[in-house]
Protein backbone atom coordinates (compact mmCIF):
# COMPACT_ATOMS: atom_id res chain seq x y z
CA UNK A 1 -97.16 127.08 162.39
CA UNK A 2 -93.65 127.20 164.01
CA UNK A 3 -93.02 126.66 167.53
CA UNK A 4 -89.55 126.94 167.29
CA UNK A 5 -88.37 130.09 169.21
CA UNK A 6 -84.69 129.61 167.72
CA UNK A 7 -84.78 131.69 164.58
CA UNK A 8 -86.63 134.87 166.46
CA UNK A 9 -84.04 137.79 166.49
CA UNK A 10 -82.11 138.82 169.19
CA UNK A 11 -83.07 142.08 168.61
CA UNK A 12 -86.19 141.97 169.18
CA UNK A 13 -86.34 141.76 172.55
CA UNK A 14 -84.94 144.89 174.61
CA UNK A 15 -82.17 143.28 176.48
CA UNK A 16 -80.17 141.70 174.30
CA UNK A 17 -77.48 143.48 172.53
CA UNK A 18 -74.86 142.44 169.24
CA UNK A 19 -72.49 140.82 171.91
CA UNK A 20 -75.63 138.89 173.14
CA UNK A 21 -75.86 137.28 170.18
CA UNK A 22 -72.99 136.82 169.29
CA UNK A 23 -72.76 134.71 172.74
CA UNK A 24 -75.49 132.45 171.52
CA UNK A 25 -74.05 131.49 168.34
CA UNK A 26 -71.19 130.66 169.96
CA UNK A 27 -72.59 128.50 172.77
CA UNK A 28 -74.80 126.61 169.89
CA UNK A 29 -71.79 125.94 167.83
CA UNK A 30 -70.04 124.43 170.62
CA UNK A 31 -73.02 122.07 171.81
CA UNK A 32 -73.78 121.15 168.51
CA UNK A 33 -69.59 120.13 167.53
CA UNK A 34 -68.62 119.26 170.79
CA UNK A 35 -71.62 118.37 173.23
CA UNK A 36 -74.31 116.64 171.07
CA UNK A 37 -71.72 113.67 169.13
CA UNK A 38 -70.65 112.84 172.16
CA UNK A 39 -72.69 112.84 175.10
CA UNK A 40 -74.14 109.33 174.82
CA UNK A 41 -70.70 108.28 176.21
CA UNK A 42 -70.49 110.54 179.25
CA UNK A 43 -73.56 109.22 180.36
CA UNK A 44 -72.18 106.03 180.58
CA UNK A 45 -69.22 107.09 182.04
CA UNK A 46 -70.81 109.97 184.46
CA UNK A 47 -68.54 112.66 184.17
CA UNK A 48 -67.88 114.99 181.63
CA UNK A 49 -63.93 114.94 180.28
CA UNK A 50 -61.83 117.26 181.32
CA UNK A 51 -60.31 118.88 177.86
CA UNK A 52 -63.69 119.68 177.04
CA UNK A 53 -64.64 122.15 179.80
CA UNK A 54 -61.17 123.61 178.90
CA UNK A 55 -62.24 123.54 175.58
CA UNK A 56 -64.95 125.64 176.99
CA UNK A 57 -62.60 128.04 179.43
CA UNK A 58 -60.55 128.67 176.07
CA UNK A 59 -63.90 130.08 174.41
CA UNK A 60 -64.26 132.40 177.33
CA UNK A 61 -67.48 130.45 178.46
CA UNK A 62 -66.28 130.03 182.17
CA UNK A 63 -65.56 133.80 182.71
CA UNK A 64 -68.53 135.43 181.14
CA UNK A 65 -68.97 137.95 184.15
CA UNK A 66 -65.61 138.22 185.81
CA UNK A 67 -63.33 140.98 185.35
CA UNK A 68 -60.94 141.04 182.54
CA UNK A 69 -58.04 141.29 184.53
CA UNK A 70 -58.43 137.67 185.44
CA UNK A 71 -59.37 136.43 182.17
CA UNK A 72 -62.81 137.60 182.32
CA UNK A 73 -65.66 139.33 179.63
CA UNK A 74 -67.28 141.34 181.93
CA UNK A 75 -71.02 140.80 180.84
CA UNK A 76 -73.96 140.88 182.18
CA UNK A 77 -76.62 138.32 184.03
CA UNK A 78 -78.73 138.37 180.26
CA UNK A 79 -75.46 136.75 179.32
CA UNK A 80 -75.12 134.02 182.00
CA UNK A 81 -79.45 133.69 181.22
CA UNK A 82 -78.12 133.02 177.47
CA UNK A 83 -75.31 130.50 178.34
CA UNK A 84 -77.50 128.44 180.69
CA UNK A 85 -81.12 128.52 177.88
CA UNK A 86 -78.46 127.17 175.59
CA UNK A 87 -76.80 124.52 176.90
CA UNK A 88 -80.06 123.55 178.34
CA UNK A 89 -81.32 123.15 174.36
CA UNK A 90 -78.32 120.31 174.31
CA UNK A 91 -80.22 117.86 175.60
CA UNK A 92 -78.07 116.56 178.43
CA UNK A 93 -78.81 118.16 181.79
CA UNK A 94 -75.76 116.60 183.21
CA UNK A 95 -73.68 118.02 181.14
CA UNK A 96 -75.48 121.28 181.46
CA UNK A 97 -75.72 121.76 184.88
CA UNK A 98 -71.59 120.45 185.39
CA UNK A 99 -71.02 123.45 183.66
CA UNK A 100 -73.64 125.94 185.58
CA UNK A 101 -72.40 124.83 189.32
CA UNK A 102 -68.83 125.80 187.90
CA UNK A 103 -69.86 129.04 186.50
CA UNK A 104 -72.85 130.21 188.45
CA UNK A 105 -73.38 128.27 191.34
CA UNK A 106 -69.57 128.06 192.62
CA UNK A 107 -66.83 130.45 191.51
CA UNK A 108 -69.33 133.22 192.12
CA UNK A 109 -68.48 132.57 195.92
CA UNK A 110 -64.81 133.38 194.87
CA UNK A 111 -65.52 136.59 192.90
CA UNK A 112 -68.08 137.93 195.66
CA UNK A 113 -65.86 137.61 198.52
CA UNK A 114 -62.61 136.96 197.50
CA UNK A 115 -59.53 139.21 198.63
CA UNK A 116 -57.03 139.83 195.96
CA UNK A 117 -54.27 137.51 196.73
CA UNK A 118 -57.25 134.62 196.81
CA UNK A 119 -58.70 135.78 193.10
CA UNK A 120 -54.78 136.07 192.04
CA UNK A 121 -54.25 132.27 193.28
CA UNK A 122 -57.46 130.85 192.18
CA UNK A 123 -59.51 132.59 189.75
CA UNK A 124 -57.70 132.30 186.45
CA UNK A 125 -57.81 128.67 186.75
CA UNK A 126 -61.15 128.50 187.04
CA UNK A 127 -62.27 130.65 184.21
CA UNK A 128 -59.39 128.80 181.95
CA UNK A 129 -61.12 125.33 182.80
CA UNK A 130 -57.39 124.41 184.28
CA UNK A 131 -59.45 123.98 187.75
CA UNK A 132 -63.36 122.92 188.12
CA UNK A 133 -65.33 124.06 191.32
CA UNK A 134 -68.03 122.71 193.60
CA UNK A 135 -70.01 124.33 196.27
CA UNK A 136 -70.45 122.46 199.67
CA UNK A 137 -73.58 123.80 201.12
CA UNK A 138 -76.09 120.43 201.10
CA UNK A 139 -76.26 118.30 203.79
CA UNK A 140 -78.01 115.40 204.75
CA UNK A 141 -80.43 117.18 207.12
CA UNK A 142 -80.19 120.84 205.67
CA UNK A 143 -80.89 121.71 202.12
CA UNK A 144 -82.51 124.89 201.62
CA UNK A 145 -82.71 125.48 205.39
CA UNK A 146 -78.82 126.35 204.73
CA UNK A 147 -78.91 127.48 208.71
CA UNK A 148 -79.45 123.93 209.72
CA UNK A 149 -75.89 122.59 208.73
CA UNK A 150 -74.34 120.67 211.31
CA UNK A 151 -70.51 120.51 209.86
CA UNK A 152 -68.15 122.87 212.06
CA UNK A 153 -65.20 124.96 211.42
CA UNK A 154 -62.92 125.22 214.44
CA UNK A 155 -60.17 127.35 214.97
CA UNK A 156 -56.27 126.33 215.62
CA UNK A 157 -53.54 128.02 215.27
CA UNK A 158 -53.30 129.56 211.48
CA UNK A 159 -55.78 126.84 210.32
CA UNK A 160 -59.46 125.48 210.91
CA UNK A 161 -60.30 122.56 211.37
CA UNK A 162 -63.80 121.59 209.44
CA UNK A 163 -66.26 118.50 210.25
CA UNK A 164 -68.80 117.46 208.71
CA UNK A 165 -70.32 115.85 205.79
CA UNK A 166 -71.76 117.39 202.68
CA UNK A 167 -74.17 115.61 200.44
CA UNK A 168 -75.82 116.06 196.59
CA UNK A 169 -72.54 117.99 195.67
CA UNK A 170 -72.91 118.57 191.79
CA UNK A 171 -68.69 117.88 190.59
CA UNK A 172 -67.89 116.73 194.02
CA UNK A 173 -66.21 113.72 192.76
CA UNK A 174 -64.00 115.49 190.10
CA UNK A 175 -63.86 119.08 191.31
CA UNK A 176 -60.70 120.83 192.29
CA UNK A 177 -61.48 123.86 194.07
CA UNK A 178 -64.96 123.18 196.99
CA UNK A 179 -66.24 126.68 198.28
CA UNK A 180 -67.46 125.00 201.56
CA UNK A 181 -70.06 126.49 204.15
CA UNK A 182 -69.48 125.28 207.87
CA UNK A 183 -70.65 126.81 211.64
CA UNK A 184 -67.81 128.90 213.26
CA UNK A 185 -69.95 129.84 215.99
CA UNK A 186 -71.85 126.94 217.36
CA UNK A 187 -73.20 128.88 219.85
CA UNK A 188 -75.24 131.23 217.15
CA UNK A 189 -78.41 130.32 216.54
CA UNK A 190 -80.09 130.14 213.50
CA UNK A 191 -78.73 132.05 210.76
CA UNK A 192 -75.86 133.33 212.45
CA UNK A 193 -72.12 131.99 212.81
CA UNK A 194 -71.81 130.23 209.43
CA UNK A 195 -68.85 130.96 207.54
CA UNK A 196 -67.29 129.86 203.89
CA UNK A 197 -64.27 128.01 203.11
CA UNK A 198 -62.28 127.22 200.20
CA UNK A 199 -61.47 123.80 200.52
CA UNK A 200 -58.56 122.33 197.83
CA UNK A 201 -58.82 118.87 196.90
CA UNK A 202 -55.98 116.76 198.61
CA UNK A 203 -56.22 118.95 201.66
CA UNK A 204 -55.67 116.55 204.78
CA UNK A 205 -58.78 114.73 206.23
CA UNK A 206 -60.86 115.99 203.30
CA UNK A 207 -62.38 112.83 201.42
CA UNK A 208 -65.59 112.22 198.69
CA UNK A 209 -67.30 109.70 200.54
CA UNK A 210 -69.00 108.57 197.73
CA UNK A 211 -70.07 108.79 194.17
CA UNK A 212 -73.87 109.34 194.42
CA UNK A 213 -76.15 107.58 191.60
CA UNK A 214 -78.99 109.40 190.27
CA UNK A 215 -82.55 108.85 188.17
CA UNK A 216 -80.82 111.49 185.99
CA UNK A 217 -78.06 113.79 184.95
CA UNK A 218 -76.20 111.06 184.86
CA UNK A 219 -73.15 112.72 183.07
CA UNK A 220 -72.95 114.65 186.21
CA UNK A 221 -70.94 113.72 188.84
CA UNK A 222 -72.48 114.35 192.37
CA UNK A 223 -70.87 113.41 195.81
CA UNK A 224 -70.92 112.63 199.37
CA UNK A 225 -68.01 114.92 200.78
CA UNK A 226 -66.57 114.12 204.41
CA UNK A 227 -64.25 116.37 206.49
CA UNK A 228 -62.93 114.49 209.47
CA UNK A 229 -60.56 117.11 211.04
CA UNK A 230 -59.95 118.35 207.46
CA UNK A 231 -57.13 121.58 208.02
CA UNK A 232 -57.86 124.35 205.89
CA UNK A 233 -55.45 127.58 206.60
CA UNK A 234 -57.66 130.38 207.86
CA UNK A 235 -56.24 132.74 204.74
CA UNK A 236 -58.72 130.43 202.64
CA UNK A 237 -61.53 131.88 204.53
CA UNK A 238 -63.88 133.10 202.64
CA UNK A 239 -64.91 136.64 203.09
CA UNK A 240 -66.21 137.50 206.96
CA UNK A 241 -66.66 135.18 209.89
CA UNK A 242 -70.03 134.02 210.98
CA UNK A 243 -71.35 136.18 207.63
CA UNK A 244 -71.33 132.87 205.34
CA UNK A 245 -75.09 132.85 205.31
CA UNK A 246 -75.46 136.06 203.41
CA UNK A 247 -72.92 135.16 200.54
CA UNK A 248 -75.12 131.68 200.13
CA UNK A 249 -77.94 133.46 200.16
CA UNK A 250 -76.95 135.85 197.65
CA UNK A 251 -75.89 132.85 195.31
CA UNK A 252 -78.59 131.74 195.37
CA UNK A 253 -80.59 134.02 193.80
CA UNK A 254 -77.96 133.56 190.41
CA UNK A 255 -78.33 129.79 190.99
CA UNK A 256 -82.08 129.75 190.73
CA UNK A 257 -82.18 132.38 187.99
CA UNK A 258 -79.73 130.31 186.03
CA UNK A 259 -81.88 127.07 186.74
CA UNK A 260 -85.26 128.81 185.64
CA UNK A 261 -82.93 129.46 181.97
CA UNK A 262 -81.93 126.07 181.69
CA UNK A 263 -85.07 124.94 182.02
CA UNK A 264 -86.25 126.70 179.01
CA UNK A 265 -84.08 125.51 177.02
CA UNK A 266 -84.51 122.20 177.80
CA UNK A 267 -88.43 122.50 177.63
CA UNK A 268 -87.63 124.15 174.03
CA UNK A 269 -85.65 121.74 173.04
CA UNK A 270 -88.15 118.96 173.96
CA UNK A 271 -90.86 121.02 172.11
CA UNK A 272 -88.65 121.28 168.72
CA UNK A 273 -88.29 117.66 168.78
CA UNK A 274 -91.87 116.85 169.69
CA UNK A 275 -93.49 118.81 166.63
CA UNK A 276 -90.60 116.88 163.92
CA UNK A 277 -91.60 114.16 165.45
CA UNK A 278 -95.25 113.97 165.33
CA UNK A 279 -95.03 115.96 161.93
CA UNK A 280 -93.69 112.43 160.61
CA UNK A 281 -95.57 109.90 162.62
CA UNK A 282 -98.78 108.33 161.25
CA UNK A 283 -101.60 107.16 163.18
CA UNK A 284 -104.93 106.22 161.79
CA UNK A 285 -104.39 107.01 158.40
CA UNK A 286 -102.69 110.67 159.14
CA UNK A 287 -99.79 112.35 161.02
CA UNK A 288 -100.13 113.42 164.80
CA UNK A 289 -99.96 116.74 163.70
CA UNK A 290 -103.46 116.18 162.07
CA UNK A 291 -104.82 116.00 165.58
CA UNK A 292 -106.32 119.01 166.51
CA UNK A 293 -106.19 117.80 170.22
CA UNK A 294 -102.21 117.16 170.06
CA UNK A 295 -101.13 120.19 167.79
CA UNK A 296 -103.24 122.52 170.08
CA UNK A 297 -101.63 120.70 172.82
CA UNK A 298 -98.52 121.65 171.70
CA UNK A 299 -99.05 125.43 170.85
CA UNK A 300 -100.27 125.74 174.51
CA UNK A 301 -96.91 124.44 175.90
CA UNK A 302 -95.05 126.68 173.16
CA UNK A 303 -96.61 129.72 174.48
CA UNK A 304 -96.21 129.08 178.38
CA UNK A 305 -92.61 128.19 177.64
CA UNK A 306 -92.52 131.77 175.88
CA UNK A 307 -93.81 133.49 178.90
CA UNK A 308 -91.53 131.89 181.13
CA UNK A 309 -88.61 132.65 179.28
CA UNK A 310 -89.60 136.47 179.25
CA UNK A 311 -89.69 136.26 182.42
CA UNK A 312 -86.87 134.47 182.64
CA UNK A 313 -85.02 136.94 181.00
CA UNK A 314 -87.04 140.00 182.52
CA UNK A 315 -85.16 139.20 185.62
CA UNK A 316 -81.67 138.56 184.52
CA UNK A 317 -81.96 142.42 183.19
CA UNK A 318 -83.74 143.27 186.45
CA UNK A 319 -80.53 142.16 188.34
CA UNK A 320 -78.08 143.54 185.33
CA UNK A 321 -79.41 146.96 186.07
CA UNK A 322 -79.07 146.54 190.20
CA UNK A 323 -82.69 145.93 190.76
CA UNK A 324 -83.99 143.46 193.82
CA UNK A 325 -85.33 140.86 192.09
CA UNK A 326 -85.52 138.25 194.74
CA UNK A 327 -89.23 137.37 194.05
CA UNK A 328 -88.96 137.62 190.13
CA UNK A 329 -86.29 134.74 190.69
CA UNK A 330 -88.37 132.72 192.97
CA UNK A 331 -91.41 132.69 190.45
CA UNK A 332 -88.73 131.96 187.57
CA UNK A 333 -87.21 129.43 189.61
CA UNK A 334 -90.86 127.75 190.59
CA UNK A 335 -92.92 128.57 187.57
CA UNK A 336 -89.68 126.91 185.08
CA UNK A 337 -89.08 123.77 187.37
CA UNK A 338 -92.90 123.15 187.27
CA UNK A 339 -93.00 124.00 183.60
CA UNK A 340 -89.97 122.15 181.92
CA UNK A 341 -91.75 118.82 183.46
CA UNK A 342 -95.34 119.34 182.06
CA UNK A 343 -93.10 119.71 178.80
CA UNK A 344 -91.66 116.86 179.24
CA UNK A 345 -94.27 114.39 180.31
CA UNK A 346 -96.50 115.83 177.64
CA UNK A 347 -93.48 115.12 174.51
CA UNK A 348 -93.29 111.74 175.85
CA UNK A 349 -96.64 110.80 176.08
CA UNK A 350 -96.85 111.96 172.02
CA UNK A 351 -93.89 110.05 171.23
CA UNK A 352 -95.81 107.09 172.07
CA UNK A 353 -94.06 103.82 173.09
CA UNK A 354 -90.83 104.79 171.61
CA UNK A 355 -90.67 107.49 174.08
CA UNK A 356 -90.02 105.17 176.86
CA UNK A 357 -86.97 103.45 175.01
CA UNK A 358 -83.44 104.36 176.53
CA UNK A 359 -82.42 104.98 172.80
CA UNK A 360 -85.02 108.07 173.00
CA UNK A 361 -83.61 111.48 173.28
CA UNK A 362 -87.03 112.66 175.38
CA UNK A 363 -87.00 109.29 177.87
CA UNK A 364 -83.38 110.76 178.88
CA UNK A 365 -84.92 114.72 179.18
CA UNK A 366 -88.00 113.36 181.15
CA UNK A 367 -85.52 111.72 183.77
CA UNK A 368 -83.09 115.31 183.99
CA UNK A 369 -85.97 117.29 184.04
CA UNK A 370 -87.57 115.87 187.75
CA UNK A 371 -84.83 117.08 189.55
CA UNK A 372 -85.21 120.89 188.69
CA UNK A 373 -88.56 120.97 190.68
CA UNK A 374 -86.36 120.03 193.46
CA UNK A 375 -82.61 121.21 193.02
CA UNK A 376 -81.30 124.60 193.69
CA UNK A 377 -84.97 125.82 195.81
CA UNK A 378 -87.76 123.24 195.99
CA UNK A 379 -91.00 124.50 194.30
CA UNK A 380 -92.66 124.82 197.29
CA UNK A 381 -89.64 126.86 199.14
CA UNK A 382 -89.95 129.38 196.06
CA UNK A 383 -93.79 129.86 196.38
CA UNK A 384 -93.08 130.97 199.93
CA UNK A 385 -90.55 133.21 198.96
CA UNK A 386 -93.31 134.66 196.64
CA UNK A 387 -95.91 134.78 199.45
CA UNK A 388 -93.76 136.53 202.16
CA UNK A 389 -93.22 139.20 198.87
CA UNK A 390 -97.27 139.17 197.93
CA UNK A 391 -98.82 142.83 199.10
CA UNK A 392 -102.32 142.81 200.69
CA UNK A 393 -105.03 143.53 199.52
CA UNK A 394 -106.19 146.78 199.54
CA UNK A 395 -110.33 146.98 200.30
């Protein structure tokens, strides 16, 4: 019985077209030639080289929905859905997600807001791979209560002056380009007076405090960022004043859609390996595979991991056609973070002791996987997003 979702058609399922495809087999090309070979070493050295994410902006992988004009394809979110399963299927979530923040989590701030003369300056770097971004929204005391940041923005003359420290920044230690959030109006409450910045590296009084060491994605750079009277001229303001909480919030919707996608394909990927390996390994006189208990096992994960990813991919088309979707992206966003770790602890248990080796594939997935019940919208901040969206019930 195959579990493996890979050789399904494209075309079987209503929203993906030829150029779809044609996406996929490029994105699995590239992982397997340039990602898999080599990503042993970027995990020692925690960050992923430079010429290959150009490598990647050269393929057109870092401007899959921008406009052409800038370098762009001009696709749709089933597309971004597609990039993010796949590189999830590579098998290192810090690689992954280093390109995600850069496509979907950060240079969408750009294209949202920007005016022209900011998308002339900035955005063909970005989608050539010449510049990587990060987003500066995390703090210490504020992660997805994004109206609880304490860093300020302060205006002087033609420039403001930000304070503050930013923390968990995915790229922060390599990035280029930081689309930074920051209070303009201290005197707002809640929501209100937060504004975005873009935020060069090298800009005066703007520092990375300190590269942050994880239980995983360790490819991934992630930061500490300080501004201590950092000047940023107020033409690199971001959209409106005091309206910086509605562009995050809007992000965030793509950022946990694109998280629920990676997900599945690194809860796929786990799967694929899994079954090869337990086809092999004997136990008892007969293969794992033999055992009802741990091939049934198996199939149940296979078809959960199917839902999802309809669902998954249900709501990328539900945005692609201009449809509010914010409560099909929470459950994604919930139901994949929750999912992609049963995967996982399951596939190691059935790789037995050798699944707790460091030279194991699926001990290194196990320790990416924890953090996507956490980053981008904890589990339990998505189920609430559900239950504010749940009608009553009629009697």
């Amino acid at each position: 019985m195959p579990l493996n979702a890979e050789n399904a058609s494209s075309t079987e399922d209503p929203w993906f077209r030829e150029e779809h495809t044609m996406l996929r087999d490029q994105v699995r090309r590239f992982v397997e030639e340039e990602v898999k070979p080599h990503g042993e070493k970027w995990e020692e050295d925690g960050m992923i080289p430079r010429e290959v994410l150009r490598k990647m902006g050269d393929l057109g992988m870092f401007g899959i929905r921008y406009p052409a004009e800038y370098g762009g394809s001009e696709m749709d979110t089933v597309a971004t859905a597609i990039l993010a399963e796949e590189l999830g299927k590579c098998t290192f979530g810090g690689f992954a997600i280093t390109v995600l923040v850069h496509t979907d989590m950060a240079s969408p701030h750009l294209v949202n807001a920007g005016t022209p003369e900011q998308l002339k300056k900035y955005l063909p770097d970005l989608i050539s791979g010449n510049k990587i971004s990060a987003v500066g929204v995390t703090e210490p005391d504020a992660g997805s209560a994004v109206a609880g940041i304490k860093t300020t923005a302060k205006r002087d003359g033609d420039d403001y002056v930000l304070n503050g420290t930013k923390f968990f920044i995915t790229n922060g230690v390599h990035a280029d380009i930081y689309f930074v959030a920051a209070k303009t109006d201290t005197t707002a409450k809640g929501s209100r007076g937060i504004s975005m910045f873009i935020v060069e590296k090298g800009m005066p009084g703007f520092t990375v405090g300190r590269a942050l060491k994880k239980q995983g994605w360790l490819s991934s750079d992630t930061a500490e960022l300080i501004f201590d009277n950092c000047r940023v001229p107020a033409a690199n303001m971001l959209g409106e004043e005091n309206k910086g909480f509605y562009a995050v919030m809007r992000n965030f919707q793509n950022e946990r859609m694109v998280l629920g996608a990676q997900c599945m394909g690194e809860a796929q990927a786990a799967l694929d390996m899994t079954v090869e390996y337990v086809r092999e390994r004997k136990a008892f006189g007969a293969t794992l595979w033999d055992k009802q208990a741990i091939r049934q096992r198996l199939s149940m994960l296979a078809a959960k991991v199917e839902a999802a990813r309809q669902l998954v991919y249900r709501t990328a088309w539900m945005d692609s056609q201009g449809r509010d979707c914010v409560r099909e992206v929470s459950m994604a966003k919930a139901l994949c973070g929750e999912l992609v770790n049963e995967v996982m602890y399951t596939c190691q248990q059935f790789h037995g002791g050798f699944g707790y080796l460091r030279e194991a594939t699926i001990e290194r997935m196990v320790r990416d996987a924890r953090v996507q019940a956490i980053g981008g919208g904890a589990t339990e901040v998505m189920l609430e997003e559900v239950a504010k969206r749940m009608p009553p019930t009629n009697r």
